[in-house]
N, C-alpha and C. Protein backbone atom coordinates (compact mmCIF):
# COMPACT_ATOMS: atom_id res chain seq x y z
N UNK A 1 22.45 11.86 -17.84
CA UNK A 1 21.60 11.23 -16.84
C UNK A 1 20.67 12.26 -16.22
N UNK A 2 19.51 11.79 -15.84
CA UNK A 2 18.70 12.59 -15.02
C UNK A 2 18.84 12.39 -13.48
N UNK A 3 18.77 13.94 -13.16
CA UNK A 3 19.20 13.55 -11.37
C UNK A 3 17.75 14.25 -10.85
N UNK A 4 17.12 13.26 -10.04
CA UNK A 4 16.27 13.46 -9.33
C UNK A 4 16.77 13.18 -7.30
N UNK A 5 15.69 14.52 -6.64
CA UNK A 5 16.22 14.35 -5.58
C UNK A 5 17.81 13.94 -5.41
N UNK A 6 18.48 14.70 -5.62
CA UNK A 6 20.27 14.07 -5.18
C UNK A 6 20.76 13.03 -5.75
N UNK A 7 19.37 12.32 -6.75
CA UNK A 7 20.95 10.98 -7.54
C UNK A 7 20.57 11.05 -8.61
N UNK A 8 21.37 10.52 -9.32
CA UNK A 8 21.31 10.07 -11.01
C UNK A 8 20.52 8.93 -11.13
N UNK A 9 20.00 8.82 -12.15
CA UNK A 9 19.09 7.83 -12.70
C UNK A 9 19.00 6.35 -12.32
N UNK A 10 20.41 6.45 -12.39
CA UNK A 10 21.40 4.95 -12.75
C UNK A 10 22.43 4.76 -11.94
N UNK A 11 22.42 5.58 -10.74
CA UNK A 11 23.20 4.83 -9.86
C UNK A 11 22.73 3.71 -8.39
N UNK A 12 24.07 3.22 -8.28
CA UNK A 12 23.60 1.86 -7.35
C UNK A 12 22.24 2.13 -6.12
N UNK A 13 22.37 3.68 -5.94
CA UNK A 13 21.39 3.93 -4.67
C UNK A 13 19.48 3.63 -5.19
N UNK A 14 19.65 3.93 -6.88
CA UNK A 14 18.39 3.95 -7.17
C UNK A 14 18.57 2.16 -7.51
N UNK A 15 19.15 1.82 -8.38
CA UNK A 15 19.20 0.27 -9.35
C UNK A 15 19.05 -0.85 -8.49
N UNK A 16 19.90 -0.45 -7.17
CA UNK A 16 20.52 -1.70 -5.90
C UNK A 16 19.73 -1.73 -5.07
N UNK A 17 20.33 -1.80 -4.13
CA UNK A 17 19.14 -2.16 -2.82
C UNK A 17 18.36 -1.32 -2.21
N UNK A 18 18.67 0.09 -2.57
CA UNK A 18 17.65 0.93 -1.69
C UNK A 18 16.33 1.26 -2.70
N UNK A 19 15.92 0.26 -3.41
CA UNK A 19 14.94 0.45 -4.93
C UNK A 19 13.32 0.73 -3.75
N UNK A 20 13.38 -0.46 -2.50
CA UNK A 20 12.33 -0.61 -1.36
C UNK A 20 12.12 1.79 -1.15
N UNK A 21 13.37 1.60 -1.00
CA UNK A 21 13.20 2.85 -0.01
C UNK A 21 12.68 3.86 -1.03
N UNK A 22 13.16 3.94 -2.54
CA UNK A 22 12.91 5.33 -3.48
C UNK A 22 11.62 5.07 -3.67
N UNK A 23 11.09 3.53 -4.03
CA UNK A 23 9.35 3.58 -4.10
C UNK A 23 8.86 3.90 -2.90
N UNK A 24 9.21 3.74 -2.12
CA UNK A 24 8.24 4.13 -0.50
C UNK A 24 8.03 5.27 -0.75
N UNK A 25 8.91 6.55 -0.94
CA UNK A 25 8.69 7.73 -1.08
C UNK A 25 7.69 8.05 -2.42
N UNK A 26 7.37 7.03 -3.54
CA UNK A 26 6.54 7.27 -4.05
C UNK A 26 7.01 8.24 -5.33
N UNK A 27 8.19 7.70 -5.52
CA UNK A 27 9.73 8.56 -6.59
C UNK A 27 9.50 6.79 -7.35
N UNK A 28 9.17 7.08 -9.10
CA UNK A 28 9.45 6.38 -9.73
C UNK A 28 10.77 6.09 -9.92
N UNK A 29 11.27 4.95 -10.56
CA UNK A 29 12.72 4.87 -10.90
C UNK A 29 13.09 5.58 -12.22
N UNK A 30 14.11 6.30 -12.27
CA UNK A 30 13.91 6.57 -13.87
C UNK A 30 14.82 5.57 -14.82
N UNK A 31 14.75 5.41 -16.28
CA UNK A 31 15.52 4.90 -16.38
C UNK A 31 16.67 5.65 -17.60
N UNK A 32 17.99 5.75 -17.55
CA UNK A 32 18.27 6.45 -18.55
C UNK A 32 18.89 5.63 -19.81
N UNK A 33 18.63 6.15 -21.05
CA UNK A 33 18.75 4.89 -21.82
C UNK A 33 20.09 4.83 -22.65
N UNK A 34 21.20 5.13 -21.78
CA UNK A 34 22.38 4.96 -21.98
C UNK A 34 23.20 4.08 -21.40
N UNK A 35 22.12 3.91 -19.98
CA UNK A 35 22.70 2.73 -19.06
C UNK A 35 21.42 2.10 -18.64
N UNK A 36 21.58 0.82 -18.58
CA UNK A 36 20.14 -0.39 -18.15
C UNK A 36 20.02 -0.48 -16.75
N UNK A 37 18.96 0.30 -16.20
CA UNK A 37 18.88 0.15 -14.85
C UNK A 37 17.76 -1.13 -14.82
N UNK A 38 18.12 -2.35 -13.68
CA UNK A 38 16.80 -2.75 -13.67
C UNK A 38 15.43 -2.66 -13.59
N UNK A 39 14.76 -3.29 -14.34
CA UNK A 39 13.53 -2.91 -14.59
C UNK A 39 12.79 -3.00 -13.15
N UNK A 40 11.94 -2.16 -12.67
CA UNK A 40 11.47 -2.59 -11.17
C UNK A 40 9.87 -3.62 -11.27
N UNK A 41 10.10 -4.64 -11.03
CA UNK A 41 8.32 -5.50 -10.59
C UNK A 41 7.29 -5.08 -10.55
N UNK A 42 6.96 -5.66 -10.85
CA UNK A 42 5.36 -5.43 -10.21
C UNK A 42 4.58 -4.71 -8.53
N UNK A 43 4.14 -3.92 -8.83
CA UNK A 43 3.73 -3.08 -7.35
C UNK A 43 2.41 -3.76 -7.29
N UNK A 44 2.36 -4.31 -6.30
CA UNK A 44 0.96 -5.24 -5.52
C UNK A 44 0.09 -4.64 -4.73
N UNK A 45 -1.35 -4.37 -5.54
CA UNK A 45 -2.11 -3.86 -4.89
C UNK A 45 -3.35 -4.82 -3.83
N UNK A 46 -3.68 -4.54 -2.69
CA UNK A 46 -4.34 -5.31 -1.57
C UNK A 46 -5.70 -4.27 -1.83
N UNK A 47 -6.44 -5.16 -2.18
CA UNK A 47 -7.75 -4.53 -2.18
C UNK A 47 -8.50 -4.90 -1.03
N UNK A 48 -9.30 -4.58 -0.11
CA UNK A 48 -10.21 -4.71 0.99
C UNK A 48 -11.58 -3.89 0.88
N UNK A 49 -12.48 -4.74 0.98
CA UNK A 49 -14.03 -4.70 0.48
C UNK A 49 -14.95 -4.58 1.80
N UNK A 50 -15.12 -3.34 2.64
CA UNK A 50 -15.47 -3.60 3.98
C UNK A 50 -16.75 -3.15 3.57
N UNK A 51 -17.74 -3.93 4.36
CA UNK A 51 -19.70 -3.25 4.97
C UNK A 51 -19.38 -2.58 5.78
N UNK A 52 -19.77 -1.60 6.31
CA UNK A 52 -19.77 -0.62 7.66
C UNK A 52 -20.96 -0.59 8.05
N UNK A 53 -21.82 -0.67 9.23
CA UNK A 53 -23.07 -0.12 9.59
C UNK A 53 -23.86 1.24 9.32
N UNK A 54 -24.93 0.77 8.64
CA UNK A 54 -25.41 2.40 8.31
C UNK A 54 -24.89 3.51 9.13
N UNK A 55 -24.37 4.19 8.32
CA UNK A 55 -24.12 6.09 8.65
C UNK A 55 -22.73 5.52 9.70
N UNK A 56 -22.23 4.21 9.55
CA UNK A 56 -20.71 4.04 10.24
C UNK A 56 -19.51 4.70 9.20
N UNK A 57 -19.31 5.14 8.49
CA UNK A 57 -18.24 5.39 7.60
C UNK A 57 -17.37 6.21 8.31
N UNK A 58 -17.76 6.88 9.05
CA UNK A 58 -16.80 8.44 9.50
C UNK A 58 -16.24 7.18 10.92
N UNK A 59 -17.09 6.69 11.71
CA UNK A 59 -16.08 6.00 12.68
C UNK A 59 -15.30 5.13 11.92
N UNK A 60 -15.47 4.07 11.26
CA UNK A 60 -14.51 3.54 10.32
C UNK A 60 -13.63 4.02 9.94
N UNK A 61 -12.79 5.03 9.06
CA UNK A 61 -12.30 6.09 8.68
C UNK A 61 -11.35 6.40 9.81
N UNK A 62 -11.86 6.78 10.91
CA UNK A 62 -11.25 7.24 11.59
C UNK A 62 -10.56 6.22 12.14
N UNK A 63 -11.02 5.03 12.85
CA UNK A 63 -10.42 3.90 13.59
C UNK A 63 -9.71 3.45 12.54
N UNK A 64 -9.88 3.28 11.09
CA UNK A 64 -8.72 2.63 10.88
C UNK A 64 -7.39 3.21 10.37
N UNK A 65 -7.62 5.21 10.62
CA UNK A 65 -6.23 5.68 10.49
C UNK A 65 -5.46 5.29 11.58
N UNK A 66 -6.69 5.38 13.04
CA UNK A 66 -5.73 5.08 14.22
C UNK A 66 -5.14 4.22 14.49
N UNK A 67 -5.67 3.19 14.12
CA UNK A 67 -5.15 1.77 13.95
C UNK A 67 -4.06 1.10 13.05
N UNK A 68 -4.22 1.20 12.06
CA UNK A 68 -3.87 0.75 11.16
C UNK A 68 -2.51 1.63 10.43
N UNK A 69 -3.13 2.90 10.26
CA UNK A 69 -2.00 3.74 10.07
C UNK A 69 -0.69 3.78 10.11
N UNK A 70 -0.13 4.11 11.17
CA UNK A 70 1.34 3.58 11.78
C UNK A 70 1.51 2.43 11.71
N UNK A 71 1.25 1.42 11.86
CA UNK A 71 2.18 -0.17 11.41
C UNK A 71 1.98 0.16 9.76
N UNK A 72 1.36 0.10 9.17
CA UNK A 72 1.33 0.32 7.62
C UNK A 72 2.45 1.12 7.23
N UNK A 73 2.62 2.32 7.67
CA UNK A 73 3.18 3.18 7.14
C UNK A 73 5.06 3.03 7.81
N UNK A 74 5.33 2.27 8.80
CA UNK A 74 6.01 1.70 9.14
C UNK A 74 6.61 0.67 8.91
N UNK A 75 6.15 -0.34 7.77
CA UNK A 75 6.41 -1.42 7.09
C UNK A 75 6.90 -1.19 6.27
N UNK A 76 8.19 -1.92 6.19
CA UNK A 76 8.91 -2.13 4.89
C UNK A 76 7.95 -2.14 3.39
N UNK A 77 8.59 -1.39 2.22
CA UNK A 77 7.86 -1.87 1.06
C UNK A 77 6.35 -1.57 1.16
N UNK A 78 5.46 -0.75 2.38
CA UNK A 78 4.51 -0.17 2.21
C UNK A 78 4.75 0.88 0.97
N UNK A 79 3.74 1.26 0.39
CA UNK A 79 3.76 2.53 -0.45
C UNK A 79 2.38 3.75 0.20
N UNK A 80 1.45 3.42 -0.47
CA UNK A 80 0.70 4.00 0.32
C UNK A 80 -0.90 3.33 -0.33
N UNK A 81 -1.60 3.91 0.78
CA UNK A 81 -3.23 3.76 0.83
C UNK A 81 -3.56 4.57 0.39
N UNK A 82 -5.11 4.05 0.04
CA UNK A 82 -6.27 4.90 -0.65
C UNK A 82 -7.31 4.08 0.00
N UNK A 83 -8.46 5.14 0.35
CA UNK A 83 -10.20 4.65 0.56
C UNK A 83 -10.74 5.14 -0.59
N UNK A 84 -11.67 4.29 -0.66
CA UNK A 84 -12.32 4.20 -1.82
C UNK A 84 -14.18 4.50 -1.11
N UNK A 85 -14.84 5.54 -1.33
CA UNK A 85 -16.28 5.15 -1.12
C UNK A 85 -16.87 4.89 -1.89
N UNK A 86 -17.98 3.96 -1.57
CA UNK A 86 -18.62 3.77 -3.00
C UNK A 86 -19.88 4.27 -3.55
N UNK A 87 -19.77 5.05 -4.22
CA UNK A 87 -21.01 6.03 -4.81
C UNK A 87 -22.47 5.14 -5.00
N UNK A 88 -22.37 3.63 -5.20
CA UNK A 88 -23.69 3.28 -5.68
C UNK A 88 -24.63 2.27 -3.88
N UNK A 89 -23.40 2.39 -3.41
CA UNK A 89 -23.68 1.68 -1.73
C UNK A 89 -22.92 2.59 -0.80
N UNK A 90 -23.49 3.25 0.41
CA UNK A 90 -22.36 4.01 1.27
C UNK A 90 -22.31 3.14 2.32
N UNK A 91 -22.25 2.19 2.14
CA UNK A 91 -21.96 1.04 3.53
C UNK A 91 -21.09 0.31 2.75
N UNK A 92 -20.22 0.51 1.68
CA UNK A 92 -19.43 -0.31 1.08
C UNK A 92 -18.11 0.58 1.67
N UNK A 93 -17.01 0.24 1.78
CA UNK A 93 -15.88 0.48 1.95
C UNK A 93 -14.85 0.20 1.17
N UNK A 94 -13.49 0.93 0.15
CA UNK A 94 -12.56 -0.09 -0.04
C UNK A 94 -11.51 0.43 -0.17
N UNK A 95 -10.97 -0.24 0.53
CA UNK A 95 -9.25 0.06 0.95
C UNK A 95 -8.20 -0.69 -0.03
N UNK A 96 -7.32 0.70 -0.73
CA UNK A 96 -6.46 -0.25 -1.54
C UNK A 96 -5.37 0.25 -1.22
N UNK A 97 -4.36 -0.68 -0.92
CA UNK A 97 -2.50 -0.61 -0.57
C UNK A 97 -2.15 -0.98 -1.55
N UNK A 98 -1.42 0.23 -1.31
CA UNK A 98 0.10 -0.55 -2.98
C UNK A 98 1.56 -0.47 -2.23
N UNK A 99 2.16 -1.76 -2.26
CA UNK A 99 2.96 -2.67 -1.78
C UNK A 99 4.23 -2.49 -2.87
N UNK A 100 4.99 -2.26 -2.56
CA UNK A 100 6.47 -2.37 -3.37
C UNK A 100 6.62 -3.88 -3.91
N UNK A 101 5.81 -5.19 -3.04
CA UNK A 101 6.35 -6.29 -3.75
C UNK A 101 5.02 -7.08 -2.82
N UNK A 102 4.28 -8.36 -3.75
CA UNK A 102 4.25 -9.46 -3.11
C UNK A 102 4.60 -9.61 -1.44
N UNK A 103 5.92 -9.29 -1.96
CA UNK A 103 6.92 -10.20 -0.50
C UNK A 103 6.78 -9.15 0.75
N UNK A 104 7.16 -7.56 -0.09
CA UNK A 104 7.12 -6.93 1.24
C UNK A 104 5.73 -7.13 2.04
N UNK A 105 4.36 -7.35 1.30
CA UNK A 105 3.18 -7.48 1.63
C UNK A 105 3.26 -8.80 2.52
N UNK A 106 3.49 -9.69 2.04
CA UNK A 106 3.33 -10.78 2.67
C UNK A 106 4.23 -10.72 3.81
N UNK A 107 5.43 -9.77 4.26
CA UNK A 107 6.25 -10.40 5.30
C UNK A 107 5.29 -9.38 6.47
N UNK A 108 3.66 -9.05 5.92
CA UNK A 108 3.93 -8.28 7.76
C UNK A 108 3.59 -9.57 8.13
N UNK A 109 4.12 -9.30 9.92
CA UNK A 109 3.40 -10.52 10.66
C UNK A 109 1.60 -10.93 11.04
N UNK A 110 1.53 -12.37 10.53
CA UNK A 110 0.41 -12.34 10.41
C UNK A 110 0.00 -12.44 11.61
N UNK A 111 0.63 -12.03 12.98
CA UNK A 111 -0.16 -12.09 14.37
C UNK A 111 -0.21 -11.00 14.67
N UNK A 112 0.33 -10.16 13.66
CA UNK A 112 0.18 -8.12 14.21
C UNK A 112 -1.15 -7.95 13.43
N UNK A 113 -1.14 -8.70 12.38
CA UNK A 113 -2.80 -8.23 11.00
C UNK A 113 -3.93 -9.12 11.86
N UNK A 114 -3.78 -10.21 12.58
CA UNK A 114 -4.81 -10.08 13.45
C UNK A 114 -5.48 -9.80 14.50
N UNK A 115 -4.35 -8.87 15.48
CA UNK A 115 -4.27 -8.46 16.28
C UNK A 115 -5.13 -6.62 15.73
N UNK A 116 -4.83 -6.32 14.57
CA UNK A 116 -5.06 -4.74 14.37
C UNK A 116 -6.70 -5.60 13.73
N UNK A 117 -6.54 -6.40 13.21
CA UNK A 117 -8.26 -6.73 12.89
C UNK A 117 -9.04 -7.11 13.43
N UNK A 118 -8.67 -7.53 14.75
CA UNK A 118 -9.22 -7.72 16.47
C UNK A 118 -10.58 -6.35 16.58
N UNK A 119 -9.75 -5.01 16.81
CA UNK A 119 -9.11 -3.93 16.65
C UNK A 119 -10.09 -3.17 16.00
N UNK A 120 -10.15 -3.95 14.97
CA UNK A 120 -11.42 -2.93 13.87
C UNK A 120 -12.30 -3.51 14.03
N UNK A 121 -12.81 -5.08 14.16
CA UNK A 121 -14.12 -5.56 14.03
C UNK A 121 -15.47 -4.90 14.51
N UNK A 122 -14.84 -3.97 16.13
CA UNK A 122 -16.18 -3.45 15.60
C UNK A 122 -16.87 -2.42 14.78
N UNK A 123 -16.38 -1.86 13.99
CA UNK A 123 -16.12 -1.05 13.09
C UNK A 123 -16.62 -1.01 11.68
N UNK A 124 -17.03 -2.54 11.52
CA UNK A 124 -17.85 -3.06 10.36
C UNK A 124 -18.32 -4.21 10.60
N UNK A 125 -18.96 -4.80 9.85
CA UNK A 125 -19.98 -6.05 10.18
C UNK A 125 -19.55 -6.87 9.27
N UNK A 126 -18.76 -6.95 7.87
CA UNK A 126 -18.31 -7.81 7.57
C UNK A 126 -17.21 -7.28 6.85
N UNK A 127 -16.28 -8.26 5.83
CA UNK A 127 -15.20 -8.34 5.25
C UNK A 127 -15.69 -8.67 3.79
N UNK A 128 -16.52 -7.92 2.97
CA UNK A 128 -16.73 -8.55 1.51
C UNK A 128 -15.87 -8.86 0.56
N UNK A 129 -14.56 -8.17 0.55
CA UNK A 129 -14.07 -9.13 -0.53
C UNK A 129 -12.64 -8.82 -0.15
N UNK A 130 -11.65 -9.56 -0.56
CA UNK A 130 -10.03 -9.79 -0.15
C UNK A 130 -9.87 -9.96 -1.43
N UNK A 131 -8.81 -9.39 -2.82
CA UNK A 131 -8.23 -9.40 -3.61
C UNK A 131 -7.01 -8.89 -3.74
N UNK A 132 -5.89 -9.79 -4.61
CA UNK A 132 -4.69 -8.93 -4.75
C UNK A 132 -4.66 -8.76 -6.46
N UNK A 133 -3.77 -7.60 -6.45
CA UNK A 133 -3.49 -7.29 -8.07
C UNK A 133 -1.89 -7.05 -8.37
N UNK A 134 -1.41 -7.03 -9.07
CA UNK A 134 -0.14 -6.33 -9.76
C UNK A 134 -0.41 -5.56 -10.50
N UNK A 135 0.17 -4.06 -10.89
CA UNK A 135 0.29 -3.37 -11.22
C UNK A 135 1.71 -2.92 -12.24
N UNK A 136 1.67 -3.21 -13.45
CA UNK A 136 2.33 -3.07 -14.25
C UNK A 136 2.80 -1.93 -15.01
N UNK A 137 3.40 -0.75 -14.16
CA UNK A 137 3.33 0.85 -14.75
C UNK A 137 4.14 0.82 -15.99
């Protein structure tokens, strides 16, 4: 077996229930092929397509580490973020989360995501595009 960080491949800490916690850290599962660990799902990526006001990018950026940051990174089944700028528009924005599951994504509360998007509005002028993906490693 391969032991990464303190466990073996294939034991209950990686296979069982703490599968949320080893992806958070951003530690693939391994699998060893002497014993069948479950296969892990699909990781769900949240794409967000923001306009910012000319030459707004750096306040953006910033308000939404302050903001946004800590509850994200505090959520179950978060993994982590990426900004994206976009080389052919610099008033484009895009924010992509990768989510341990669907579900963990879907259980934040949806009166805290409008409360933190309260929060940012002024920060950009619109919302261009909302997409989700799965990610099949």
């Amino acid at each position: 077996m391969v032991d990464v960080a303190g466990y073996s491949s294939c034991q209950t800490k990686i296979c069982g229930t703490d599968r949320r916690n080893w992806l958070r850290r951003g530690t693939r599962v391994l699998r060893d092929p002497l014993h069948a660990c479950p296969q892990p799902g699909p990781i769900t990526i949240e794409h967000l397509c923001f306009r910012v006001p000319p030459g707004g990018q750096g306040e953006f950026l910033r308000q939404d580490e302050q903001i946004w940051g800590s509850p994200l990174r505090n959520h179950p089944g978060f993994l982590r973020k990426e900004t994206w700028l976009d080389g052919e528009d610099p008033e484009l924005i895009h924010i992509i989360i990768h989510w341990a599951s669907r579900a963990d994504w879907k259980a934040f509360p949806p009166e805290k995501v409008e409360a933190l998007d309260r929060s940012m509005q002024p920060f950009y002028l619109r919302l261009e595009q909302a997409k989700e993906y799965q990610l099949w490693a």
